[in-house]
N, C-alpha and C. Protein backbone atom coordinates (compact mmCIF):
# COMPACT_ATOMS: atom_id res chain seq x y z
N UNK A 1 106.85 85.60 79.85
CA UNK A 1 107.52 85.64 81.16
C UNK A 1 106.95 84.52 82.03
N UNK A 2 108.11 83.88 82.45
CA UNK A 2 107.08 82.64 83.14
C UNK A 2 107.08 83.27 84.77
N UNK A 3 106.30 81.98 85.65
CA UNK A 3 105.63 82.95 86.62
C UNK A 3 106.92 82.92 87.70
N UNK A 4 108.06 82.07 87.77
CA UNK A 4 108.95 82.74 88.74
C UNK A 4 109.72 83.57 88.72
N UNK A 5 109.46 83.79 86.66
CA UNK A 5 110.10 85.41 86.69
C UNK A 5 109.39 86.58 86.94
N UNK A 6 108.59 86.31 86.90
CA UNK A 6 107.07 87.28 87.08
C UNK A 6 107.17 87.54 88.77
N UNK A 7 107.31 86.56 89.41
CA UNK A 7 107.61 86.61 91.00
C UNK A 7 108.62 87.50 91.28
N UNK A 8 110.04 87.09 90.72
CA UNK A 8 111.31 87.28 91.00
C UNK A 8 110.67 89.13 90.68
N UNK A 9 110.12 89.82 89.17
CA UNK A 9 110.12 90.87 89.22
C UNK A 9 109.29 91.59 89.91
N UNK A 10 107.94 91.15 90.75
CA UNK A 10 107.25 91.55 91.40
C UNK A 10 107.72 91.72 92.94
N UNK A 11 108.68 90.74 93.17
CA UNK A 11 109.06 91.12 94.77
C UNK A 11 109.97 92.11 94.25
N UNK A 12 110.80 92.50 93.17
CA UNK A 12 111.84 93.42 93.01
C UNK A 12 110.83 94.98 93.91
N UNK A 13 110.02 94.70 92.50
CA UNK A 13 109.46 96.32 92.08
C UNK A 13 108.29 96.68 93.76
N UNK A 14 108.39 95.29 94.33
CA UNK A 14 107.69 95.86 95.61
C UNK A 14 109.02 96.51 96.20
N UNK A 15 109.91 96.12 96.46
CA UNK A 15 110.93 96.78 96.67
C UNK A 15 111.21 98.47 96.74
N UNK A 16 111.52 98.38 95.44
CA UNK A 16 111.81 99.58 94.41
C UNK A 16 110.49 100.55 95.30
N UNK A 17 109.36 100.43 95.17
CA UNK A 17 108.28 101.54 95.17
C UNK A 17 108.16 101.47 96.51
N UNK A 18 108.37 100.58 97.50
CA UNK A 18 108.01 100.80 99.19
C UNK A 18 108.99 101.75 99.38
N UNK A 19 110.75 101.29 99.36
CA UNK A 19 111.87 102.63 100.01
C UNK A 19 111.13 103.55 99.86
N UNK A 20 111.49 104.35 101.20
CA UNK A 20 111.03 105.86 101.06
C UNK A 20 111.99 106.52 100.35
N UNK A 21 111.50 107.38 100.23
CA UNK A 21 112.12 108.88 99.29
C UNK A 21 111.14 109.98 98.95
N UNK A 22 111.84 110.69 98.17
CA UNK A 22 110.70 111.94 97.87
C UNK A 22 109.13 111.59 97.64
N UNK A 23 108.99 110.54 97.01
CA UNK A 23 107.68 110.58 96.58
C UNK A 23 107.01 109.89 97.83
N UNK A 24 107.52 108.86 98.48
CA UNK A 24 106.70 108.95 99.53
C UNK A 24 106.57 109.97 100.83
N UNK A 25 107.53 110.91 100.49
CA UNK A 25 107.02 112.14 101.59
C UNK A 25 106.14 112.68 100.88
N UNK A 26 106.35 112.92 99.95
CA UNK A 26 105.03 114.25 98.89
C UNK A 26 103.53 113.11 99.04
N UNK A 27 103.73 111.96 99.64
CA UNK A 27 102.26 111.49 99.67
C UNK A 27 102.09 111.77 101.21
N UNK A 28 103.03 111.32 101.89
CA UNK A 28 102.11 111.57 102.99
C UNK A 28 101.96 112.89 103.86
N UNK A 29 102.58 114.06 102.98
CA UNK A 29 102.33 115.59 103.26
C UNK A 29 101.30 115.76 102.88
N UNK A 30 100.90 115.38 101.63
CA UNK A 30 99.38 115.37 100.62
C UNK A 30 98.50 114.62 101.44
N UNK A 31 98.54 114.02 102.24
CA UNK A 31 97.39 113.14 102.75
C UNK A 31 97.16 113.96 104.12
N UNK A 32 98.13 114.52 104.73
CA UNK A 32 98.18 115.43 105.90
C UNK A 32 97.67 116.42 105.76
N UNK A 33 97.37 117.17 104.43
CA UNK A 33 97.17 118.49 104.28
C UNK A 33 95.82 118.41 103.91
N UNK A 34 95.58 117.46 102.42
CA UNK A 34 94.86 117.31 101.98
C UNK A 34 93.08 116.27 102.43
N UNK A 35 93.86 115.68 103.02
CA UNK A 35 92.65 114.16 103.15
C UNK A 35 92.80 113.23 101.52
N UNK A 36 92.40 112.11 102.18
CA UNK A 36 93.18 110.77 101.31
C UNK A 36 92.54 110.94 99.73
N UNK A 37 91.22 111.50 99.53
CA UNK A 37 90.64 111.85 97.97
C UNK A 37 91.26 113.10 97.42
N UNK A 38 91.68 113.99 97.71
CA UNK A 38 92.65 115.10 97.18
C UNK A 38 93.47 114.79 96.91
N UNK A 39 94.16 114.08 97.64
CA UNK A 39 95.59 113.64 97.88
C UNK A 39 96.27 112.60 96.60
N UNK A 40 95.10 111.97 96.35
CA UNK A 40 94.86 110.74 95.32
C UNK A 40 95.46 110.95 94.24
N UNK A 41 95.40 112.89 94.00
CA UNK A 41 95.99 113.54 92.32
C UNK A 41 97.49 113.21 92.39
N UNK A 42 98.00 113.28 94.00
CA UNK A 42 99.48 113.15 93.44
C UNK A 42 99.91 111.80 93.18
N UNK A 43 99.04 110.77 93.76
CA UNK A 43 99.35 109.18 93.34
C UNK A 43 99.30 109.40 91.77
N UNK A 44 98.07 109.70 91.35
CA UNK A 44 98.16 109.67 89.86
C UNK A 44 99.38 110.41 89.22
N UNK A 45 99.99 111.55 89.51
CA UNK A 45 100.89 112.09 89.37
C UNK A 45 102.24 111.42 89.26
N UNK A 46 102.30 110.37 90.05
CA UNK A 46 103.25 109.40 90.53
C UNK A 46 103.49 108.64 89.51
N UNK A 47 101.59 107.97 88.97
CA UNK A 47 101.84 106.75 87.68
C UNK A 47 101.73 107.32 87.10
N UNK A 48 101.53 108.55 85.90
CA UNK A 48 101.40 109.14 85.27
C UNK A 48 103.36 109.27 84.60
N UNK A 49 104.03 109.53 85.61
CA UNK A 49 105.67 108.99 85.68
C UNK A 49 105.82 107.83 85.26
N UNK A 50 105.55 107.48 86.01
CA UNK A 50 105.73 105.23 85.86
C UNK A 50 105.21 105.17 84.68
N UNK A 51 104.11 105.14 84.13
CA UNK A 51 103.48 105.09 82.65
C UNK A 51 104.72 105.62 81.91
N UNK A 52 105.34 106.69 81.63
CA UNK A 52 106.22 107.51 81.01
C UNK A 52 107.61 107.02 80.77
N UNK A 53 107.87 106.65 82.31
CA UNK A 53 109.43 105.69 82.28
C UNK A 53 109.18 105.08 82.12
N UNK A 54 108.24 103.82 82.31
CA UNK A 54 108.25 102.42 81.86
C UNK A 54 108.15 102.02 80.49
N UNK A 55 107.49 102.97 79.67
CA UNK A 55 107.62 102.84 78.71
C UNK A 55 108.90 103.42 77.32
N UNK A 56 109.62 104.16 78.14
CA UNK A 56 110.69 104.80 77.92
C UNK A 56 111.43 103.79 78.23
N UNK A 57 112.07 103.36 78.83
CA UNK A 57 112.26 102.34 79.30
C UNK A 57 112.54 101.27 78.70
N UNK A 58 111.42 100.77 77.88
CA UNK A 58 111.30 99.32 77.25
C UNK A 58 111.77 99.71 75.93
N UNK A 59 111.45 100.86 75.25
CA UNK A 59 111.56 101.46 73.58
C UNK A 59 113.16 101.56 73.84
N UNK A 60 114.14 101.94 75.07
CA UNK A 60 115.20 102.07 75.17
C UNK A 60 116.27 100.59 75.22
N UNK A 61 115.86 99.82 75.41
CA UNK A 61 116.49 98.40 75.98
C UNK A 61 115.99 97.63 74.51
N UNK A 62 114.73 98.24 73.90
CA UNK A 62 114.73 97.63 72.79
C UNK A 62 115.86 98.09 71.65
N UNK A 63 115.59 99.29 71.82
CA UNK A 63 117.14 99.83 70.76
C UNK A 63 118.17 99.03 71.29
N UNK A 64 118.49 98.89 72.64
CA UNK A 64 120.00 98.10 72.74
C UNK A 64 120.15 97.02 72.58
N UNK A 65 119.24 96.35 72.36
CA UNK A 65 119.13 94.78 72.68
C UNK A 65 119.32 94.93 70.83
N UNK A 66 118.35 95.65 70.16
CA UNK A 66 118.74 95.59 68.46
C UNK A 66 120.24 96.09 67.76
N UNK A 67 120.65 97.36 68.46
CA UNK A 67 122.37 97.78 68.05
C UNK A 67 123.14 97.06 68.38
N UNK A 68 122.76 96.45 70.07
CA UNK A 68 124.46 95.89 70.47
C UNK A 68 124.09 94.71 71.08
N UNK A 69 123.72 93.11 71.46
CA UNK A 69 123.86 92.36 72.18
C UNK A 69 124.68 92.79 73.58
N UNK A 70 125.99 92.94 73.38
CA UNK A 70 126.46 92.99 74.35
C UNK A 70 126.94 94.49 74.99
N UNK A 71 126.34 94.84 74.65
CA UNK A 71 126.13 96.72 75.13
C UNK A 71 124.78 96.23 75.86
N UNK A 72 123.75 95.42 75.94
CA UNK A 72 122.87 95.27 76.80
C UNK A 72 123.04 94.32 77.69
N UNK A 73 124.61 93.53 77.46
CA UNK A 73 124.89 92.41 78.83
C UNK A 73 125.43 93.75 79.31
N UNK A 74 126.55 94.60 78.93
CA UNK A 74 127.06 95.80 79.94
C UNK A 74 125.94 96.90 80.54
N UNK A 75 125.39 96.89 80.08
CA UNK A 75 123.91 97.17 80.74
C UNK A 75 123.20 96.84 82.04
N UNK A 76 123.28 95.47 81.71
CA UNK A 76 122.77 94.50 82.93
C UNK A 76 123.51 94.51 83.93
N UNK A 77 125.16 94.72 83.40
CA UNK A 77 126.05 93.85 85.01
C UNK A 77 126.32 95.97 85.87
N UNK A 78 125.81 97.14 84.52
CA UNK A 78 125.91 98.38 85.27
C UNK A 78 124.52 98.21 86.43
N UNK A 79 123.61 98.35 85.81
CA UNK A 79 122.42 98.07 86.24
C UNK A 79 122.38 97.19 87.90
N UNK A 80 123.24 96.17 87.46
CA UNK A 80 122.87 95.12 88.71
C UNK A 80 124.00 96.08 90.07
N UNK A 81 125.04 96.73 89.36
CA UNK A 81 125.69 97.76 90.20
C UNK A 81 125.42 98.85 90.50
N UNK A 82 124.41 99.08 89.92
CA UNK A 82 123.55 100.42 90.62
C UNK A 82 122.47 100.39 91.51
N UNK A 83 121.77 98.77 91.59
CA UNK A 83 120.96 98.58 92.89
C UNK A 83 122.11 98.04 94.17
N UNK A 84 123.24 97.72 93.67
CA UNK A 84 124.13 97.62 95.00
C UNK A 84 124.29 98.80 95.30
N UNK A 85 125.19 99.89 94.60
CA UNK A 85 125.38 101.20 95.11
C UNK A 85 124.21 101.98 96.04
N UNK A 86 123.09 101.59 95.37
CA UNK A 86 121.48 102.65 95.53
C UNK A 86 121.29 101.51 97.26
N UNK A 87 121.98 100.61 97.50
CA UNK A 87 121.60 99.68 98.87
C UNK A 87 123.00 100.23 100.06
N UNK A 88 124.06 100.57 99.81
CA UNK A 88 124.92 100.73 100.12
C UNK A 88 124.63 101.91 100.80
N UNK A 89 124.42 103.00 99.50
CA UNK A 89 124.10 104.23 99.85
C UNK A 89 122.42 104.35 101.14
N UNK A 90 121.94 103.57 100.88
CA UNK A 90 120.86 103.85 102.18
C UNK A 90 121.05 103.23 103.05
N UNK A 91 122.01 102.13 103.02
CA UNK A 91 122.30 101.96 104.54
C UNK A 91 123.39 102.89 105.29
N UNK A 92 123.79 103.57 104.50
CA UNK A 92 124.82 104.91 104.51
C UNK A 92 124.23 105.83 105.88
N UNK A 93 122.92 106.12 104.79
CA UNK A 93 122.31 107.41 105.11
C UNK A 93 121.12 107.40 105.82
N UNK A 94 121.13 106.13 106.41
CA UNK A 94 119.70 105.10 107.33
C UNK A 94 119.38 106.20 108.10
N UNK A 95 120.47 107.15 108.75
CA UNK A 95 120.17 107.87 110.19
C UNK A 95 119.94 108.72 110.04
N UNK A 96 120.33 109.74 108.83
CA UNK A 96 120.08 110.89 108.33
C UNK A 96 118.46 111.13 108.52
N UNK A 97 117.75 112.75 108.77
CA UNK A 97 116.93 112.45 108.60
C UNK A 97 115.98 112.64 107.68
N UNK A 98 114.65 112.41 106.85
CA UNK A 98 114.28 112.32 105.41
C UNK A 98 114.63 114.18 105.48
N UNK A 99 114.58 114.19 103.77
CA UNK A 99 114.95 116.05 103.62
C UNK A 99 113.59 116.07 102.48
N UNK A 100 113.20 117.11 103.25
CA UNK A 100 111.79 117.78 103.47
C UNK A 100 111.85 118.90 102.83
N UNK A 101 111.98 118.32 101.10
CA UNK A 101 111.92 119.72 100.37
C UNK A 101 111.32 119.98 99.99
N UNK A 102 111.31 121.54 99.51
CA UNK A 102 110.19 122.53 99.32
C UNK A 102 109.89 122.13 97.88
N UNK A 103 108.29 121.76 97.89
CA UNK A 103 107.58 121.20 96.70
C UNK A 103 107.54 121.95 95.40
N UNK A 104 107.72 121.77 94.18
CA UNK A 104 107.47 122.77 92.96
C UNK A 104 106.49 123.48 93.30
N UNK A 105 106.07 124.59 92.66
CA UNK A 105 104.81 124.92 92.58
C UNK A 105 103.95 124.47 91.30
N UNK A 106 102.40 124.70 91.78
CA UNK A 106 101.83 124.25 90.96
C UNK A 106 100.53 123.31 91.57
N UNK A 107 99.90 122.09 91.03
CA UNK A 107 98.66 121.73 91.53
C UNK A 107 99.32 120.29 91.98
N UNK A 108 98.27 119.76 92.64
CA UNK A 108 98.94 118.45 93.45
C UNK A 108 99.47 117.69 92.74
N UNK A 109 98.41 117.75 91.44
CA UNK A 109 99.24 115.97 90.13
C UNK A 109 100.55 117.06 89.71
N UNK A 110 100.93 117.83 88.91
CA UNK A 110 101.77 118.82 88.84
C UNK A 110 102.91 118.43 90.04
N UNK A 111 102.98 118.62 91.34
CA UNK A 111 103.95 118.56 92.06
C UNK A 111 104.40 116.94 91.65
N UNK A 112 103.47 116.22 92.50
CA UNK A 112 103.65 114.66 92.38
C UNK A 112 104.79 114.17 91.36
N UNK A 113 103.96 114.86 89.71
CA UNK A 113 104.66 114.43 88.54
C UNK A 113 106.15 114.66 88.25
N UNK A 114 106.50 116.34 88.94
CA UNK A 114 107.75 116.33 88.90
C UNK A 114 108.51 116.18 89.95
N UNK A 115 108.39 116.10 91.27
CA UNK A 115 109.20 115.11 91.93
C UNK A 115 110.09 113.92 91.74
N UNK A 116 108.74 113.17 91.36
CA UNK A 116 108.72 111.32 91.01
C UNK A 116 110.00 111.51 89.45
N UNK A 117 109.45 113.07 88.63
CA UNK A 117 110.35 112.94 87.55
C UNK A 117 111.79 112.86 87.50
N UNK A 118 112.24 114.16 88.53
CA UNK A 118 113.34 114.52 88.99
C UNK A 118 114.03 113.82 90.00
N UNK A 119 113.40 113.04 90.47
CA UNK A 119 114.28 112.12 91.77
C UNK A 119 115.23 110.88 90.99
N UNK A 120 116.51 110.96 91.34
CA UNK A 120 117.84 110.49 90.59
C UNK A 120 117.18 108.89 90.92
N UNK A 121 116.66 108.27 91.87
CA UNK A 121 116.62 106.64 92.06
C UNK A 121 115.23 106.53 90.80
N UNK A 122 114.08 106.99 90.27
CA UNK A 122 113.43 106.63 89.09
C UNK A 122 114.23 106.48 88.24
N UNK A 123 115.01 107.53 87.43
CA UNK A 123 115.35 107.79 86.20
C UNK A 123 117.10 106.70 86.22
N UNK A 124 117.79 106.66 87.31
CA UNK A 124 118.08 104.98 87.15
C UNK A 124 117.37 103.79 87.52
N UNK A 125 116.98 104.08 88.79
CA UNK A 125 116.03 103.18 88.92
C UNK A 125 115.22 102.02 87.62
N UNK A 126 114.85 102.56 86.81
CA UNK A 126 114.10 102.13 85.88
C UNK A 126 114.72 101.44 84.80
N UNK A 127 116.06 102.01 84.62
CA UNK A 127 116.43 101.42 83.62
C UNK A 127 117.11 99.84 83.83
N UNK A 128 117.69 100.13 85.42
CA UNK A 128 118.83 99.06 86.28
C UNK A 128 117.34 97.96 86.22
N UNK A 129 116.16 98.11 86.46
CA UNK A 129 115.23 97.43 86.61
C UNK A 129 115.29 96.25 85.36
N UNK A 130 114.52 97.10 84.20
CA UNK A 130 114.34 96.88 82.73
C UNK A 130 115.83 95.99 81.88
N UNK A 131 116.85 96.35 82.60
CA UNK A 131 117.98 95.55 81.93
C UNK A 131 118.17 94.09 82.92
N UNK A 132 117.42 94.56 83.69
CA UNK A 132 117.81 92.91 84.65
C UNK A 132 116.83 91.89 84.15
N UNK A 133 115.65 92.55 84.15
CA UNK A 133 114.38 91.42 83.83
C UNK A 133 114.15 91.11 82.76
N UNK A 134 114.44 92.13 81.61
CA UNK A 134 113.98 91.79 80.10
C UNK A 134 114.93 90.93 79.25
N UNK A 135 114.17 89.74 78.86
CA UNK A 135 114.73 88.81 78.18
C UNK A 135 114.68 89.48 76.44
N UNK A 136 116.16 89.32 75.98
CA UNK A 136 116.62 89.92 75.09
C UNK A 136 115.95 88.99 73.52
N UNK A 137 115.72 87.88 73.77
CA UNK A 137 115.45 86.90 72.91
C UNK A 137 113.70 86.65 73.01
N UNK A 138 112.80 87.35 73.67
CA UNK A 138 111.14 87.30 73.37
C UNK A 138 111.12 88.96 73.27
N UNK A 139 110.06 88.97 72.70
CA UNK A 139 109.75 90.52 72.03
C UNK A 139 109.25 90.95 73.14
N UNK A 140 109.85 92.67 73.22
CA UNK A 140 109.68 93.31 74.77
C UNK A 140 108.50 93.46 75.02
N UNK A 141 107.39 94.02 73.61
CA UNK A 141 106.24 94.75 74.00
C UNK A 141 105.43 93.32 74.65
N UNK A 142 105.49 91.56 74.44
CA UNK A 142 104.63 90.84 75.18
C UNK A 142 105.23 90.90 76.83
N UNK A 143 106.37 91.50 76.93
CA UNK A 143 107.34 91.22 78.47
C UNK A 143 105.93 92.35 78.81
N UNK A 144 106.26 93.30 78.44
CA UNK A 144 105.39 94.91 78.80
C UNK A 144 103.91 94.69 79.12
N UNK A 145 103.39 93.43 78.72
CA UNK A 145 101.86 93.33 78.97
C UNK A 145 101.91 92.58 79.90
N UNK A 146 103.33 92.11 80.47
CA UNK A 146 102.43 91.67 82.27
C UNK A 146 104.21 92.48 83.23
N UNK A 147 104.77 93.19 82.63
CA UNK A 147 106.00 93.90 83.69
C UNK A 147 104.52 95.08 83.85
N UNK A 148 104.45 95.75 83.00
CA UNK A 148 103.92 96.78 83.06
C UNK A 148 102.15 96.71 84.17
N UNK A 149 101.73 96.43 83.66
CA UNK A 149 100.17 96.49 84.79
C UNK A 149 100.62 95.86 86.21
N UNK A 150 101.98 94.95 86.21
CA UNK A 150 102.35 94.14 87.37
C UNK A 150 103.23 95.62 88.31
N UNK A 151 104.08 96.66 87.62
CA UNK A 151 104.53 97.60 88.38
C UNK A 151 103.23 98.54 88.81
N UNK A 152 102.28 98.67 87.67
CA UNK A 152 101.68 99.93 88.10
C UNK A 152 100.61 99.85 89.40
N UNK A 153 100.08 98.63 89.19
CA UNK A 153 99.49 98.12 90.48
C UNK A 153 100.13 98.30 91.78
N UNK A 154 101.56 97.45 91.97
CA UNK A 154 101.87 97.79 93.44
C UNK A 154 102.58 99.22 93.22
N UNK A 155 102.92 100.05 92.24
CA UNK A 155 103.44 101.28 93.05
C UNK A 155 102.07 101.98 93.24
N UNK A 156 100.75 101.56 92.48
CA UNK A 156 99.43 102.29 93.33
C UNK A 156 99.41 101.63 94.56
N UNK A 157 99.26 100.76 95.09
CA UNK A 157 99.07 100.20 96.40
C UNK A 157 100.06 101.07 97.40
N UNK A 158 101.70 101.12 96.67
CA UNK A 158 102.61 101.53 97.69
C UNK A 158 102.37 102.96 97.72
N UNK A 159 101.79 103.73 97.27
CA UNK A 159 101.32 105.12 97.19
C UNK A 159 100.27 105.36 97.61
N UNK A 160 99.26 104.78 97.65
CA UNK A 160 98.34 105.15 98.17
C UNK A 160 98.20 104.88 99.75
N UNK A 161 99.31 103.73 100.36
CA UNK A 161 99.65 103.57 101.51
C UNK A 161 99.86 104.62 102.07
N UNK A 162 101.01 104.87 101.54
CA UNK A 162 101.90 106.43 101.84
C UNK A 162 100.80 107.35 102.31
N UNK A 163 99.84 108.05 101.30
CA UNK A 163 99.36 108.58 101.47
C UNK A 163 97.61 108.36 102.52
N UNK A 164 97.88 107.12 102.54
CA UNK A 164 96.49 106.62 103.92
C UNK A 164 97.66 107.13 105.53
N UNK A 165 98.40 106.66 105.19
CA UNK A 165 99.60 107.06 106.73
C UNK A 165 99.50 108.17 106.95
N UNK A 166 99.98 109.36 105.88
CA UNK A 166 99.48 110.78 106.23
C UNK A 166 98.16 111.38 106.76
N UNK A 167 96.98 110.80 106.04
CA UNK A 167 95.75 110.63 106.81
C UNK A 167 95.74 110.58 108.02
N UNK A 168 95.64 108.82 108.63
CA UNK A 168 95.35 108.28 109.68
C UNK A 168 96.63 108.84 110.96
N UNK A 169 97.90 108.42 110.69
CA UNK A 169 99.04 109.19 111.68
C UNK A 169 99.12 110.36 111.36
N UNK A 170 99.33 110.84 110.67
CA UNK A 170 99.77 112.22 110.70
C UNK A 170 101.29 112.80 110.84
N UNK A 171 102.07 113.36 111.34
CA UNK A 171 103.32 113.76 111.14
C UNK A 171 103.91 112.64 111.65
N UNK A 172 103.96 111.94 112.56
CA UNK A 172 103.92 110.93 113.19
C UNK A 172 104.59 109.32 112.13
N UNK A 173 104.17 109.32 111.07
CA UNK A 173 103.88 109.10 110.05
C UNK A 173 105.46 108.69 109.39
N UNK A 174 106.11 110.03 109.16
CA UNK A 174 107.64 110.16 108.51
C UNK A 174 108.71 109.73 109.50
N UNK A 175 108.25 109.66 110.87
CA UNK A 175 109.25 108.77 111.92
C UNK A 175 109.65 107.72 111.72
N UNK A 176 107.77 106.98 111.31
CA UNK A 176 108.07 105.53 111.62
C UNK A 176 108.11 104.85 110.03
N UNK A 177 107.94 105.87 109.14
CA UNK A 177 108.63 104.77 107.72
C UNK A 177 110.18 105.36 107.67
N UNK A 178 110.60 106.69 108.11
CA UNK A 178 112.07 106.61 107.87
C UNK A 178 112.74 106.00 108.98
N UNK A 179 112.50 105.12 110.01
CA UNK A 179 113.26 104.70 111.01
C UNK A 179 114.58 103.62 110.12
N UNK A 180 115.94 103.65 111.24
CA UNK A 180 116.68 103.42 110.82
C UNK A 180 116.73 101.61 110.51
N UNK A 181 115.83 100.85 111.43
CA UNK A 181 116.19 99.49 111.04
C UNK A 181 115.18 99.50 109.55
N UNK A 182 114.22 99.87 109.52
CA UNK A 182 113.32 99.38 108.17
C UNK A 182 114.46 100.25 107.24
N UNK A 183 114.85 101.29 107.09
CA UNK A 183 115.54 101.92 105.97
C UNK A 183 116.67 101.18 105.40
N UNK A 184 117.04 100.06 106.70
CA UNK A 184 118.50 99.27 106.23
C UNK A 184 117.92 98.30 105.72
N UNK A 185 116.98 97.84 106.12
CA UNK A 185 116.39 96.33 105.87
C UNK A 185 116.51 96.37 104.21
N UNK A 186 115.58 97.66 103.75
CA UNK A 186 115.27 97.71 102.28
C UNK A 186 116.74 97.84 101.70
N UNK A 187 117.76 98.79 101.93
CA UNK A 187 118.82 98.59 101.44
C UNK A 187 119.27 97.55 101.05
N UNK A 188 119.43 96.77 102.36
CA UNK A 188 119.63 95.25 102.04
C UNK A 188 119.12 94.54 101.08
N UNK A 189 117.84 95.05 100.62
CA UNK A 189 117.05 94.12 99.58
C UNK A 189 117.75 94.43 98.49
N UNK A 190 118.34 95.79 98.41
CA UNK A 190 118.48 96.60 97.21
C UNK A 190 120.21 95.66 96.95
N UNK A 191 120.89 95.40 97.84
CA UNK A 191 122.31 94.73 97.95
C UNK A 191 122.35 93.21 96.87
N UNK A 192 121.17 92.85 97.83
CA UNK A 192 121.12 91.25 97.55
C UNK A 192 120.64 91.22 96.19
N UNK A 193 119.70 92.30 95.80
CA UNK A 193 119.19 91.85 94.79
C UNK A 193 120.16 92.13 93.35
N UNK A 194 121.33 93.03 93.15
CA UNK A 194 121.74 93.82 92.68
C UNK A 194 122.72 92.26 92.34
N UNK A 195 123.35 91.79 93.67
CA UNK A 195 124.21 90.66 93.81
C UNK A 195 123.76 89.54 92.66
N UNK A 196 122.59 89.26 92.81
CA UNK A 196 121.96 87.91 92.75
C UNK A 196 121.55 88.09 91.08
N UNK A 197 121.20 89.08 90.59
CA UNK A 197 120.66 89.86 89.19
C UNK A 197 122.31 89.83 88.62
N UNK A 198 123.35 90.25 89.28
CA UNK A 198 124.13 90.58 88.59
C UNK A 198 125.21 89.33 88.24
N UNK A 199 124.40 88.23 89.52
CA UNK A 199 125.43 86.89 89.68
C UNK A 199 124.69 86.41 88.05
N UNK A 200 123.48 86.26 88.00
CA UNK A 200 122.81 85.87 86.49
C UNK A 200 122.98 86.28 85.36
N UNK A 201 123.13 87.57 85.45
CA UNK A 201 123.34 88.40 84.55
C UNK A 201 122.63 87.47 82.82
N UNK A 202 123.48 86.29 82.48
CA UNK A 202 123.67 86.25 81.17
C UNK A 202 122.06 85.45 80.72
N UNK A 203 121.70 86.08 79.50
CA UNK A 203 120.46 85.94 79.57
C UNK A 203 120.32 84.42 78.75
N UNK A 204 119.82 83.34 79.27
CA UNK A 204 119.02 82.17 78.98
C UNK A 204 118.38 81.81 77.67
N UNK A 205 118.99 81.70 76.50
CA UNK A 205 117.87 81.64 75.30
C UNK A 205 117.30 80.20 74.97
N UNK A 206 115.68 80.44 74.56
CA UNK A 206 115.31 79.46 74.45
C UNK A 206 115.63 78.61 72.58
């Protein structure tokens, strides 16, 4: 992966893991309740997911990229239409306010894990990701030794944020990351990027 694709996927996936959603409320309830070292189980809880899909993920795009060539360009141009939809839809719902649901039961990594599992933007999320960036013509598992430590890093950073905000603000906290101009802004990222991934789409062989 050279490094302005390495860029191009690192500003994505900062993206992807800052929007709020469930998992960043379940951090910064956990950091409110808990204090920021308790709280820490549900970050792990979080990558413990990410580890799981990401690698699900790559074993999946590898099957398609081996059955069908072009079942993984239709892949890409669904994919690049599901971060438009997933941008559309939050600038939709910018005003709405976050929904504050009642957590599984169970222990903090336990909640964390199935949240992050069950929330509909991961489980596409991941894949719309993986079909945009992965070059079909170099072998996935060397893509995976710098996509992979390059996501898990900033969604720890963007999680453990989450959960320092619950700390330090306190309820205070879910106002000012769900406010309506930052919620559109990211949409927007989610628009352009969906556009611009999907304007490329066709993959480059060397």
């Amino acid at each position: 992966m050279s490094f302005e694709a390495w860029l191009v996927f690192a500003l994505f996936w900062a993206v992807f893991v800052t929007t709020p959603g469930p998992n960043a409320v379940n951090c910064i309830q956990n950091g409110m309740a808990l204090g920021f070292s308790r709280a820490l189980w549900g970050v792990l809880g979080i990558l413990t997911q990410a580890v799981l899909f990401l690698s699900l993920s790559a074993a999946g795009v590898t099957a398609l990229i081996a059955a069908s060539p072009m079942g993984f360009m239709v892949a890409k141009y669904l994919g690049a239409g599901f971060l438009i939809f997933t941008g559309v839809r939050g600038w939709v719902i910018a005003r709405r306010p976050p929904a504050m649901e009642k957590a599984p039961a169970g222990s903090v990594y336990t909640r964390a894990f199935l949240i992050a599992t069950i929330n509909p933007k991961s489980v596409a999320g991941y894949l719309a990701a993986f079909s945009q960036f992965v070059q079909p013509d170099v072998p996935i598992w060397n893509q995976m030794a710098v996509i992979m430590p390059t996501a898990l890093i900033l969604t720890t950073l963007s999680y453990c944020t989450y959960t320092g905000l619950g700390v330090v603000i306190g309820r205070a906290a879910l106002g000012a990351v769900f406010n309506v101009g930052f919620r559109r802004f990211m949409a927007l990222c989610f628009v352009v990027y969906g556009i611009l991934l999907g304007s490329s789409a066709m993959p480059q062989r060397g």
